[in-house]
Protein backbone atom coordinates (compact mmCIF):
# COMPACT_ATOMS: atom_id res chain seq x y z
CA UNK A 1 20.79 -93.48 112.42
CA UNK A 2 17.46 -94.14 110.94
CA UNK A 3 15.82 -97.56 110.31
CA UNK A 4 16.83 -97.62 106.45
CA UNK A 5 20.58 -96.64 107.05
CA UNK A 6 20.59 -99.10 110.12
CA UNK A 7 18.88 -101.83 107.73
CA UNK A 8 21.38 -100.78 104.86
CA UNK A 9 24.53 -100.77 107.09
CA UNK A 10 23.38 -104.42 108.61
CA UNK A 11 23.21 -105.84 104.64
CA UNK A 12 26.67 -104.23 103.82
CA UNK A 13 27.73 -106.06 106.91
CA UNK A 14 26.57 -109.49 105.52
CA UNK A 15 27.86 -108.75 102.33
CA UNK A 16 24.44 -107.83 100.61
CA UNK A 17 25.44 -105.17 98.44
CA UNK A 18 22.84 -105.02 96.38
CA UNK A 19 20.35 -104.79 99.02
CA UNK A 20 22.70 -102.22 100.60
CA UNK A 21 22.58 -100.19 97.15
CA UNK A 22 18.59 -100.64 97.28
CA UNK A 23 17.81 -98.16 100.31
CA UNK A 24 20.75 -95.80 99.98
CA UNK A 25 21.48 -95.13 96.09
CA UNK A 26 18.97 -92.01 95.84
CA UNK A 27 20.10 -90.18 99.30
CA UNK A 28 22.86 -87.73 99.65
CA UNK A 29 22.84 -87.15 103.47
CA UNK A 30 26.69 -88.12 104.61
CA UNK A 31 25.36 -91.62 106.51
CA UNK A 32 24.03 -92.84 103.03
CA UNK A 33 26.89 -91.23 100.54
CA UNK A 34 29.33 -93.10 103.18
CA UNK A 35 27.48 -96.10 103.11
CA UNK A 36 26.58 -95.89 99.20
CA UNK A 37 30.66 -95.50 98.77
CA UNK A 38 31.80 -98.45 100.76
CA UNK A 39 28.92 -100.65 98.67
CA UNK A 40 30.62 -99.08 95.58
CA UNK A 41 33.81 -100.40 96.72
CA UNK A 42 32.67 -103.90 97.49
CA UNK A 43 31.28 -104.02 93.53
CA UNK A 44 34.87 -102.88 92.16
CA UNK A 45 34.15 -99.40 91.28
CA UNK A 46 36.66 -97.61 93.42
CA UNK A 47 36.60 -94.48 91.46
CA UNK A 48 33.21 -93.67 92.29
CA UNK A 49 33.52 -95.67 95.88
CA UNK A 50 36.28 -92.29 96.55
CA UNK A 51 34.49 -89.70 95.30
CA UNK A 52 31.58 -90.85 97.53
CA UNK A 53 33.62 -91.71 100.68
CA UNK A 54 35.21 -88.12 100.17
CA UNK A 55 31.82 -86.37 99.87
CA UNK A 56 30.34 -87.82 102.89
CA UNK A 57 33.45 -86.97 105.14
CA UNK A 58 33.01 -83.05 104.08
CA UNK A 59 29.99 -83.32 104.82
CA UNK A 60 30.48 -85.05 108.30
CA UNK A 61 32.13 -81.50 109.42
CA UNK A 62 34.98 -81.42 111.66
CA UNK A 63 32.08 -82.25 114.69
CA UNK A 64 31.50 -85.72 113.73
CA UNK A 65 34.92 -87.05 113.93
CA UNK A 66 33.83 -90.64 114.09
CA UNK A 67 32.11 -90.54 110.79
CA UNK A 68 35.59 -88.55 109.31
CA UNK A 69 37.62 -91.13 110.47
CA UNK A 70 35.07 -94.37 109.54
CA UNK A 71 35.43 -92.89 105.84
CA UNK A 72 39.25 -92.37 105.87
CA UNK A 73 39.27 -96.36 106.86
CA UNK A 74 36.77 -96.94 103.88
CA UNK A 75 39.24 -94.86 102.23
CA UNK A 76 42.39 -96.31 103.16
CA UNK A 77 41.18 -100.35 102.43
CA UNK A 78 40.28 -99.06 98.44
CA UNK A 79 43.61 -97.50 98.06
CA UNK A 80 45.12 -101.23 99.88
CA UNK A 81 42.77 -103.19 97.16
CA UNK A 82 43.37 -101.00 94.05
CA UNK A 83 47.51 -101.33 94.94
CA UNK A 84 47.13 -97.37 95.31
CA UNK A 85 50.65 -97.38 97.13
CA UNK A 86 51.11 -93.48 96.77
CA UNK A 87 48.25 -93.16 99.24
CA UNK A 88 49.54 -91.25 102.54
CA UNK A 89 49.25 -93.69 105.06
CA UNK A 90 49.48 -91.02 107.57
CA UNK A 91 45.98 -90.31 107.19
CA UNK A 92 45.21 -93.86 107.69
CA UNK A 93 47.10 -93.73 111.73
CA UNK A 94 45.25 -90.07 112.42
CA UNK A 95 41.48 -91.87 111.45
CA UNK A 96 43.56 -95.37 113.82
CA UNK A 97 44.00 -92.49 116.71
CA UNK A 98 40.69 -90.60 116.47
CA UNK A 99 38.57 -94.06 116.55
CA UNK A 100 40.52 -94.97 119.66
CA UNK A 101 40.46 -91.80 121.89
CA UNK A 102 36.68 -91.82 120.60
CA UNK A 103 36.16 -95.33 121.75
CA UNK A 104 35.47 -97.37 118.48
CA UNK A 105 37.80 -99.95 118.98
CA UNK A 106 36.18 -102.15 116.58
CA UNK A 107 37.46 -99.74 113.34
CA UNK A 108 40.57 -98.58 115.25
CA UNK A 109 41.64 -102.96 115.09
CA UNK A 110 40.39 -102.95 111.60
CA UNK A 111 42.36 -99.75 110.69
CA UNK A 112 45.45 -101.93 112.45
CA UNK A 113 44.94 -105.01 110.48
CA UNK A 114 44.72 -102.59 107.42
CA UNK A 115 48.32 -101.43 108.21
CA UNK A 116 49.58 -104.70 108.56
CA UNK A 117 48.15 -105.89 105.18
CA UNK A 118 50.05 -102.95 103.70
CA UNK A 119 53.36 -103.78 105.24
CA UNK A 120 53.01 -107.22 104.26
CA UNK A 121 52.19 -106.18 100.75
CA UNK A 122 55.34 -104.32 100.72
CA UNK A 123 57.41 -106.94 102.15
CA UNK A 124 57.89 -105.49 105.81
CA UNK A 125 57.43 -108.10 107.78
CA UNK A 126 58.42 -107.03 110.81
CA UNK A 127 56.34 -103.67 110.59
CA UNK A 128 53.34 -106.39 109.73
CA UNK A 129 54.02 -108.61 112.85
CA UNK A 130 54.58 -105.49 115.07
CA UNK A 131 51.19 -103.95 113.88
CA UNK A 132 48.99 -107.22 114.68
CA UNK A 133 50.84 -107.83 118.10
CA UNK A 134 49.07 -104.58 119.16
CA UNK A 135 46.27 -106.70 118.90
CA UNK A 136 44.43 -109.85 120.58
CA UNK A 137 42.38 -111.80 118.19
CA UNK A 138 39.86 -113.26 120.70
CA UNK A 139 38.78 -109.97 121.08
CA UNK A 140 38.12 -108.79 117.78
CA UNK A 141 34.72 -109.13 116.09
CA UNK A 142 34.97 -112.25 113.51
CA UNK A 143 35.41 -110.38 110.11
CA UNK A 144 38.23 -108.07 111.68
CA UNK A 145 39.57 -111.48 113.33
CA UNK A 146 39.36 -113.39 110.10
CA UNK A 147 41.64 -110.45 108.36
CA UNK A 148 43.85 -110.64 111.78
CA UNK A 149 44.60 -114.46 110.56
CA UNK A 150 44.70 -114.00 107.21
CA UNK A 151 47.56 -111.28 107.02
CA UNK A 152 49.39 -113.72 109.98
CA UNK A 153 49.22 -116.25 107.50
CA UNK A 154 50.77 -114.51 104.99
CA UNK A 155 53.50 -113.42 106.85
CA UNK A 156 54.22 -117.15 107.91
CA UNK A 157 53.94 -117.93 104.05
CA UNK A 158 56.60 -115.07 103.01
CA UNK A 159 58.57 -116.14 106.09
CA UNK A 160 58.34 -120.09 104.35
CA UNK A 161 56.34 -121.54 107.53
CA UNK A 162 53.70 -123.67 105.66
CA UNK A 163 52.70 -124.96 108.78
CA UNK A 164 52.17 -121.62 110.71
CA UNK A 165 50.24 -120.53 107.67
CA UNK A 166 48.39 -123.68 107.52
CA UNK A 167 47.40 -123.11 111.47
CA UNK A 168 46.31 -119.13 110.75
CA UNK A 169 44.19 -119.98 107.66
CA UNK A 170 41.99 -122.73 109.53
CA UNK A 171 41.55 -119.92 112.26
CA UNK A 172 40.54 -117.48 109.39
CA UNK A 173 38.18 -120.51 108.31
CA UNK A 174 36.64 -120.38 111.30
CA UNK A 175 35.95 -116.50 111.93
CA UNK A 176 35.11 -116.10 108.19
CA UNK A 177 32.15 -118.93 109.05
CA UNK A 178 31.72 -116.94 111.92
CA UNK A 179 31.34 -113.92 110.27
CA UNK A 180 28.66 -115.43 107.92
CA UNK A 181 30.02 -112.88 104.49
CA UNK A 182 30.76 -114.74 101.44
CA UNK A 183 33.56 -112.78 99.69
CA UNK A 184 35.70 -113.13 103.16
CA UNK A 185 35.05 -117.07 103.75
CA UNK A 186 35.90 -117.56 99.69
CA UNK A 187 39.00 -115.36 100.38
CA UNK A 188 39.96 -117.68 103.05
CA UNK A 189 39.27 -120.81 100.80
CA UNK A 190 41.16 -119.65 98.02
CA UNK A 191 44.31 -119.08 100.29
CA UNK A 192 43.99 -122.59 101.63
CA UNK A 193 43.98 -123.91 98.08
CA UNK A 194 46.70 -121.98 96.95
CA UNK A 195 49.01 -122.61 100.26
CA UNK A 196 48.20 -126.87 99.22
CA UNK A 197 49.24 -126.55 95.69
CA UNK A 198 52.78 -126.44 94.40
CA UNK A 199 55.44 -123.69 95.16
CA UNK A 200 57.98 -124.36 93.02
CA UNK A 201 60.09 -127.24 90.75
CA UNK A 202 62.58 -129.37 93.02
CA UNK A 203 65.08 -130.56 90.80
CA UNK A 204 67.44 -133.15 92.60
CA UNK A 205 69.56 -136.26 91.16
CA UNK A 206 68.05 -135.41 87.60
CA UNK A 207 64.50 -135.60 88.44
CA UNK A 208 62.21 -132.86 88.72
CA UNK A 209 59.58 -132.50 90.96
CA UNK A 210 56.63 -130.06 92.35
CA UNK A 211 57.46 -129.15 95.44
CA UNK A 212 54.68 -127.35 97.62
CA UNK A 213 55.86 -124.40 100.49
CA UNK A 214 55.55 -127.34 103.51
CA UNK A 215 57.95 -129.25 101.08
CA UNK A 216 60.33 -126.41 100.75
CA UNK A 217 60.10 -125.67 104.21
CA UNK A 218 61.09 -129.25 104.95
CA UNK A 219 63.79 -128.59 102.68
CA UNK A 220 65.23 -125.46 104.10
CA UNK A 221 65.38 -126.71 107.54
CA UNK A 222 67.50 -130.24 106.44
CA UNK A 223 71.48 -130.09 105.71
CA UNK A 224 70.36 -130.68 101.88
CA UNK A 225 72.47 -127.83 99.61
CA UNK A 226 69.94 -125.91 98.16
CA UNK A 227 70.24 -123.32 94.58
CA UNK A 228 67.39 -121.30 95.12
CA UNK A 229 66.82 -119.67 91.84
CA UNK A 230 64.07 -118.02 92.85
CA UNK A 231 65.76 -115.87 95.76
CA UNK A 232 69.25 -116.29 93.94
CA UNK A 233 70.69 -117.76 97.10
CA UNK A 234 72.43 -120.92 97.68
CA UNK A 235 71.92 -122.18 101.36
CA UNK A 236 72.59 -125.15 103.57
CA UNK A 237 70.54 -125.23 106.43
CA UNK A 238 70.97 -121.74 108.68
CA UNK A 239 73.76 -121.03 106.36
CA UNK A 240 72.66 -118.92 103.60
CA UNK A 241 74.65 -117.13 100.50
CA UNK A 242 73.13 -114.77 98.81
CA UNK A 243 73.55 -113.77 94.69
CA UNK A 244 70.98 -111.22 94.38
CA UNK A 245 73.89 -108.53 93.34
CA UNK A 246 76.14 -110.77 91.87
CA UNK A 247 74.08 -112.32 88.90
CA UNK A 248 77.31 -113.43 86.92
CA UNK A 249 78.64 -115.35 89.73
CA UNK A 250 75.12 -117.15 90.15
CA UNK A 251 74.71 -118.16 86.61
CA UNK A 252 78.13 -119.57 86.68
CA UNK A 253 77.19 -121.61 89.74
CA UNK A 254 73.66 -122.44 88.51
CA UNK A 255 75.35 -123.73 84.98
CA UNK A 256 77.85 -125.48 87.27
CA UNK A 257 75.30 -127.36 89.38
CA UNK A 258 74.69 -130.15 87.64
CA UNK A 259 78.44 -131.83 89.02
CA UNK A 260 79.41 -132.53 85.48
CA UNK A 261 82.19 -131.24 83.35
CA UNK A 262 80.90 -127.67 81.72
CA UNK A 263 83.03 -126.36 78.73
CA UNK A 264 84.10 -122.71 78.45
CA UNK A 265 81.94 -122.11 75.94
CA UNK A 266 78.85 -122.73 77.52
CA UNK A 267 79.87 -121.07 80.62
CA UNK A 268 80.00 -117.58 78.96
CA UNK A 269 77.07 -118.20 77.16
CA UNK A 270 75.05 -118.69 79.84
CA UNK A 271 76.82 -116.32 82.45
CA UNK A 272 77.93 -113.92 79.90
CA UNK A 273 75.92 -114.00 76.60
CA UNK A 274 78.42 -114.24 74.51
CA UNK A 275 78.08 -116.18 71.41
CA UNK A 276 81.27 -115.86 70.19
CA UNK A 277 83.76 -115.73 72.88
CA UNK A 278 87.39 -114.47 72.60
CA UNK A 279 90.64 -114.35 74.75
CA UNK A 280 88.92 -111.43 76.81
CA UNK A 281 85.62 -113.38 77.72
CA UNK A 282 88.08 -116.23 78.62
CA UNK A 283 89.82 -114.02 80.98
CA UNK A 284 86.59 -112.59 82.68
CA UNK A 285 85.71 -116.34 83.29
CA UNK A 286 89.06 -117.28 85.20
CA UNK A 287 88.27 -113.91 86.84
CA UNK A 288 84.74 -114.90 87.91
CA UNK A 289 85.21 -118.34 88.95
CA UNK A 290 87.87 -116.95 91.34
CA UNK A 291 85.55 -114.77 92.63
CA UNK A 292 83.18 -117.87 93.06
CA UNK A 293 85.69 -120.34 94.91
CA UNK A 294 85.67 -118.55 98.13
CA UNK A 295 82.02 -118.50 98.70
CA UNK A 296 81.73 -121.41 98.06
CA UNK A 297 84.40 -122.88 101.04
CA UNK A 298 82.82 -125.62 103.18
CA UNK A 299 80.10 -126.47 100.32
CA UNK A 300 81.68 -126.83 97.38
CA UNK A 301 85.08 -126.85 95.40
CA UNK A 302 85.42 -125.71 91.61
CA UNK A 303 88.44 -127.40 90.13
CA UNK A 304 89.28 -126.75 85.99
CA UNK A 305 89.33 -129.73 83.98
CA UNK A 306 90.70 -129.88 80.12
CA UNK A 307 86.96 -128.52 78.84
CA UNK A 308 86.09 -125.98 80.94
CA UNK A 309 85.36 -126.57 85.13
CA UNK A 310 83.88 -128.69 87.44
CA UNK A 311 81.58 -128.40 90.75
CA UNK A 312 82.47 -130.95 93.56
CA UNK A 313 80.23 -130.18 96.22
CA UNK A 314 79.83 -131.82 100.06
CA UNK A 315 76.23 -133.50 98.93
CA UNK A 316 74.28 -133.43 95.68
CA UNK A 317 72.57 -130.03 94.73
CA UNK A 318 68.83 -129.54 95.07
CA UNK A 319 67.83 -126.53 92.69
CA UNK A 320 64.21 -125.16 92.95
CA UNK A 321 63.01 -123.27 90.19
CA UNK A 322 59.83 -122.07 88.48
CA UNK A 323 60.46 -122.83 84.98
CA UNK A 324 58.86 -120.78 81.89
CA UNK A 325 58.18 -117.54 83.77
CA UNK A 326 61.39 -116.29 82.67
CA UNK A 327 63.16 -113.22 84.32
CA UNK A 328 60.12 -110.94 84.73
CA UNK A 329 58.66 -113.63 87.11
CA UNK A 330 58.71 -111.46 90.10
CA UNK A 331 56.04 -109.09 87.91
CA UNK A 332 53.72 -112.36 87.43
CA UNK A 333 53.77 -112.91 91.15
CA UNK A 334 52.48 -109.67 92.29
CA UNK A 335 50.63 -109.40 89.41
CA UNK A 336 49.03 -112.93 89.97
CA UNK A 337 47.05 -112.16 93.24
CA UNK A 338 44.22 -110.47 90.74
CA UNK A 339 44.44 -107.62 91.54
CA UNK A 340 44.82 -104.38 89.05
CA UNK A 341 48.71 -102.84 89.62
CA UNK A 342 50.05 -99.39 88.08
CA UNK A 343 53.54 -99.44 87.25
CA UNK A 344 54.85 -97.51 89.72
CA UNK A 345 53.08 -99.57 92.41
CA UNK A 346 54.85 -102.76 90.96
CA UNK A 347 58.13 -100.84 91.04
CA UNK A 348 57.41 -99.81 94.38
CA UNK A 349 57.19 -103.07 96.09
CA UNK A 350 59.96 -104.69 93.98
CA UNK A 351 62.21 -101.63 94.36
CA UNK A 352 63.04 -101.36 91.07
CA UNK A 353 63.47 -98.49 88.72
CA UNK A 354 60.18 -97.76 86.93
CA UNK A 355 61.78 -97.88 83.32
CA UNK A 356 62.43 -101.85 84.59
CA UNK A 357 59.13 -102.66 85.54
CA UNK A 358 57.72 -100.91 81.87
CA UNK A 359 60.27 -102.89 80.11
CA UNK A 360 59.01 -106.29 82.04
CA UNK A 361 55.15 -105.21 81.63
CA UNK A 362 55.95 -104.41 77.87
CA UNK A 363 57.82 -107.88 77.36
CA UNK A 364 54.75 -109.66 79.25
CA UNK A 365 51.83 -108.46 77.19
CA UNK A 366 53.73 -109.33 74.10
CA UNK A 367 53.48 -112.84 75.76
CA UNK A 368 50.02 -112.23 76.04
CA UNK A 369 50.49 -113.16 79.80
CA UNK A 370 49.45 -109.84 81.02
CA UNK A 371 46.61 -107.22 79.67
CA UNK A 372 46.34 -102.94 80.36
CA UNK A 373 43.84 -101.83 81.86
CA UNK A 374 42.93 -97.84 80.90
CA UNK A 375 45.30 -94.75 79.51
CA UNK A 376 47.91 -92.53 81.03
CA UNK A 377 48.30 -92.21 84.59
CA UNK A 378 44.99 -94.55 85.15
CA UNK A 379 46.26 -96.85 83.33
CA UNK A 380 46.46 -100.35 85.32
CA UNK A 381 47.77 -103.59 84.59
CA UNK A 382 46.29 -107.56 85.22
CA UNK A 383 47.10 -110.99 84.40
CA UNK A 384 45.64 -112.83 81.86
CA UNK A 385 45.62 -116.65 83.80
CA UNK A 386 46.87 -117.49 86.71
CA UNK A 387 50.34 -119.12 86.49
CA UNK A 388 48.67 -122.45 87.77
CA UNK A 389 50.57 -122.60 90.98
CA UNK A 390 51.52 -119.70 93.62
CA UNK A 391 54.06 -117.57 93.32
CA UNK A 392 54.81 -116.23 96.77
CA UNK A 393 58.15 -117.38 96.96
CA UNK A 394 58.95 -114.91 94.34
CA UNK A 395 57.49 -111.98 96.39
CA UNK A 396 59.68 -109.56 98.04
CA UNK A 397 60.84 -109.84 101.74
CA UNK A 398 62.66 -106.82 103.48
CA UNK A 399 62.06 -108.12 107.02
């Protein structure tokens, strides 16, 4: 490599783009295109930052398999960043295979750390923890350790261990100061900040609360009965009940939670929708609620009084909730990390049919909570403003 592309590689290194940019932009040997691509990247243009990256790994040949695979990385961490979900990730493991056998072990952790970012992303957290347990941190170089702690943290966050997370972000601190680039130590920061602010609404006794993730850790881990609205579960200590594909039966126990005396009437309102109910929605109910009582043994009882029924439960209810996102709140918190989502990436991670996510994205920008970004199959979608508090308990977890 000559002294310009070692210069130029040195200030993409330290995040100086720009200065990057400055002794590349005008050269089309494959060194500079690669280099010129990854700087592209860096300044948000990923169209361009592919087309590049692609350009200089033809022109590598099949001889320099190094180079091939040091683009295909490049490659694979745009298609992470710009949610590109479709991207074969096969690709990414033959460039992970090539860099080892050819001794580049610094990009073969970094393509690692990449794979574990993407399982994370898609809620596969043991695929995540597997891929960084291939790895020892002291003996990566500080940016590639930062992102090592970083993606640990985030699996502690998804897994509700605030303090785990809390321990992996102040080692990301550290290599990110280590590291001496910007954009990764403000990454870092910004995590930290978001991991200290409130998670969610505790609402116990009548009062209502933000509760942060150490709080709802705390939570999880007493005997306290919890209605988790945002998982649909209800759960006392390891003991855990989940609702997620029996909505009617959890809107009858959320509308129940409060311990007092609910009427029929607002019972199939809020489980049912119906505004005006008849003999038939009255039998449903009796139905449900039978459905309900067994689940409920050991926690709870539902007895009928002369209005409608009652919840007698072993301790008070806590209920955490994120009130006003409504029930396209899962969309927000994906959508909330920044970050510019297509459709079918969204429905990808939440495993939902596409025509679901379009109806939530269509609902959302008539909020105005959301904007689209492009046309057609480009077309991309971001939030507006951040909710004001994370969202990650909202985010998918498939283990």
């Amino acid at each position: 490599m000559d002294s310009s592309l070692n210069a130029a590689a040195l200030a993409l290194a330290h995040g100086d783009v720009l200065g990057a940019l400055n002794r590349v932009a005008l050269r089309t040997d494959p060194s500079a295109l690669a280099i010129h691509g990854t700087a592209m990247a860096q300044l948000g243009d990923f169209a361009q930052a592919r087309t590049l990256l692609r350009k200089a790994a033809q022109a590598f040949g099949r001889r320099e398999e190094i180079a091939r695979a040091r683009c295909v990385l490049a490659e694979a961490e745009i298609a992470l960043v710009s949610r590109d979900l479709a991207w074969p990730d096969q690709r990414l493991e033959q460039a992970r295979t090539t860099l080892l056998r050819r001794g580049d072990a610094g990009n073969a952790a970094h393509a690692t750390c990449i794979s574990a970012r993407l399982h994370l992303l898609l809620g596969q957290l043991d695929r995540a923890t597997a891929e960084l347990a291939t790895l020892r941190p002291v003996d990566l170089q500080p940016s590639t350790r930062a992102a090592w702690w970083l993606t640990t943290a985030g699996i502690h966050v998804r897994r509700i261990h605030a303090r785990a997370a809390h321990r992996a972000l102040s080692e990301a601190r550290d290599a990110a100061h280590a590291s001496a680039i910007p954009a990764l130590l403000a990454e870092v920061e910004a995590a930290q900040q978001s991991l200290a602010g409130p998670a969610a609404f505790l609402t116990a006794e009548d009062t209502t609360t933000p509760a942060t993730l150490a709080d709802v850790e705390q939570l999880f881990a007493s005997q306290t009965l919890v209605l988790d609205t945002l998982r649909a579960t209800l759960r006392q200590g390891e003991k855990i009940i989940s609702f997620a594909s029996r909505p009617v039966l959890f809107a009858l126990l959320h509308s129940l939670a409060s311990g007092a005396d609910v009427n029929r009437e607002n019972l199939l309102r809020q489980a049912f929708g119906a505004r005006h109910a008849d003999e038939s929605h009255r039998a449903r109910l009796r139905v449900e609620i039978t459905r309900l009582r067994p689940l409920l043994e050991g926690l709870g009882e539902i007895t009928a009084t002369s209005a409608g029924y009652r919840l007698k439960t072993t301790q008070p209810i806590a209920i955490l909730s994120l009130p006003g996102l409504g029930q396209n709140s899962a969309v927000l918190a994906l959508l909330s990390d920044g970050e510019l989502w297509s459709s079918s990436a969204l429905a990808q991670v939440l495993q939902l049919s596409l025509r679901t996510v379009q109806r939530a994205l269509d609902e959302l920008q008539r909020q105005a909570r959301i904007q689209p970004i492009g046309n057609g199959r480009a077309r991309r979608w971001t939030i507006l403003a951040l909710p004001g508090f994370p969202t990650t308990l909202l985010l998918p977890v498939q283990t």
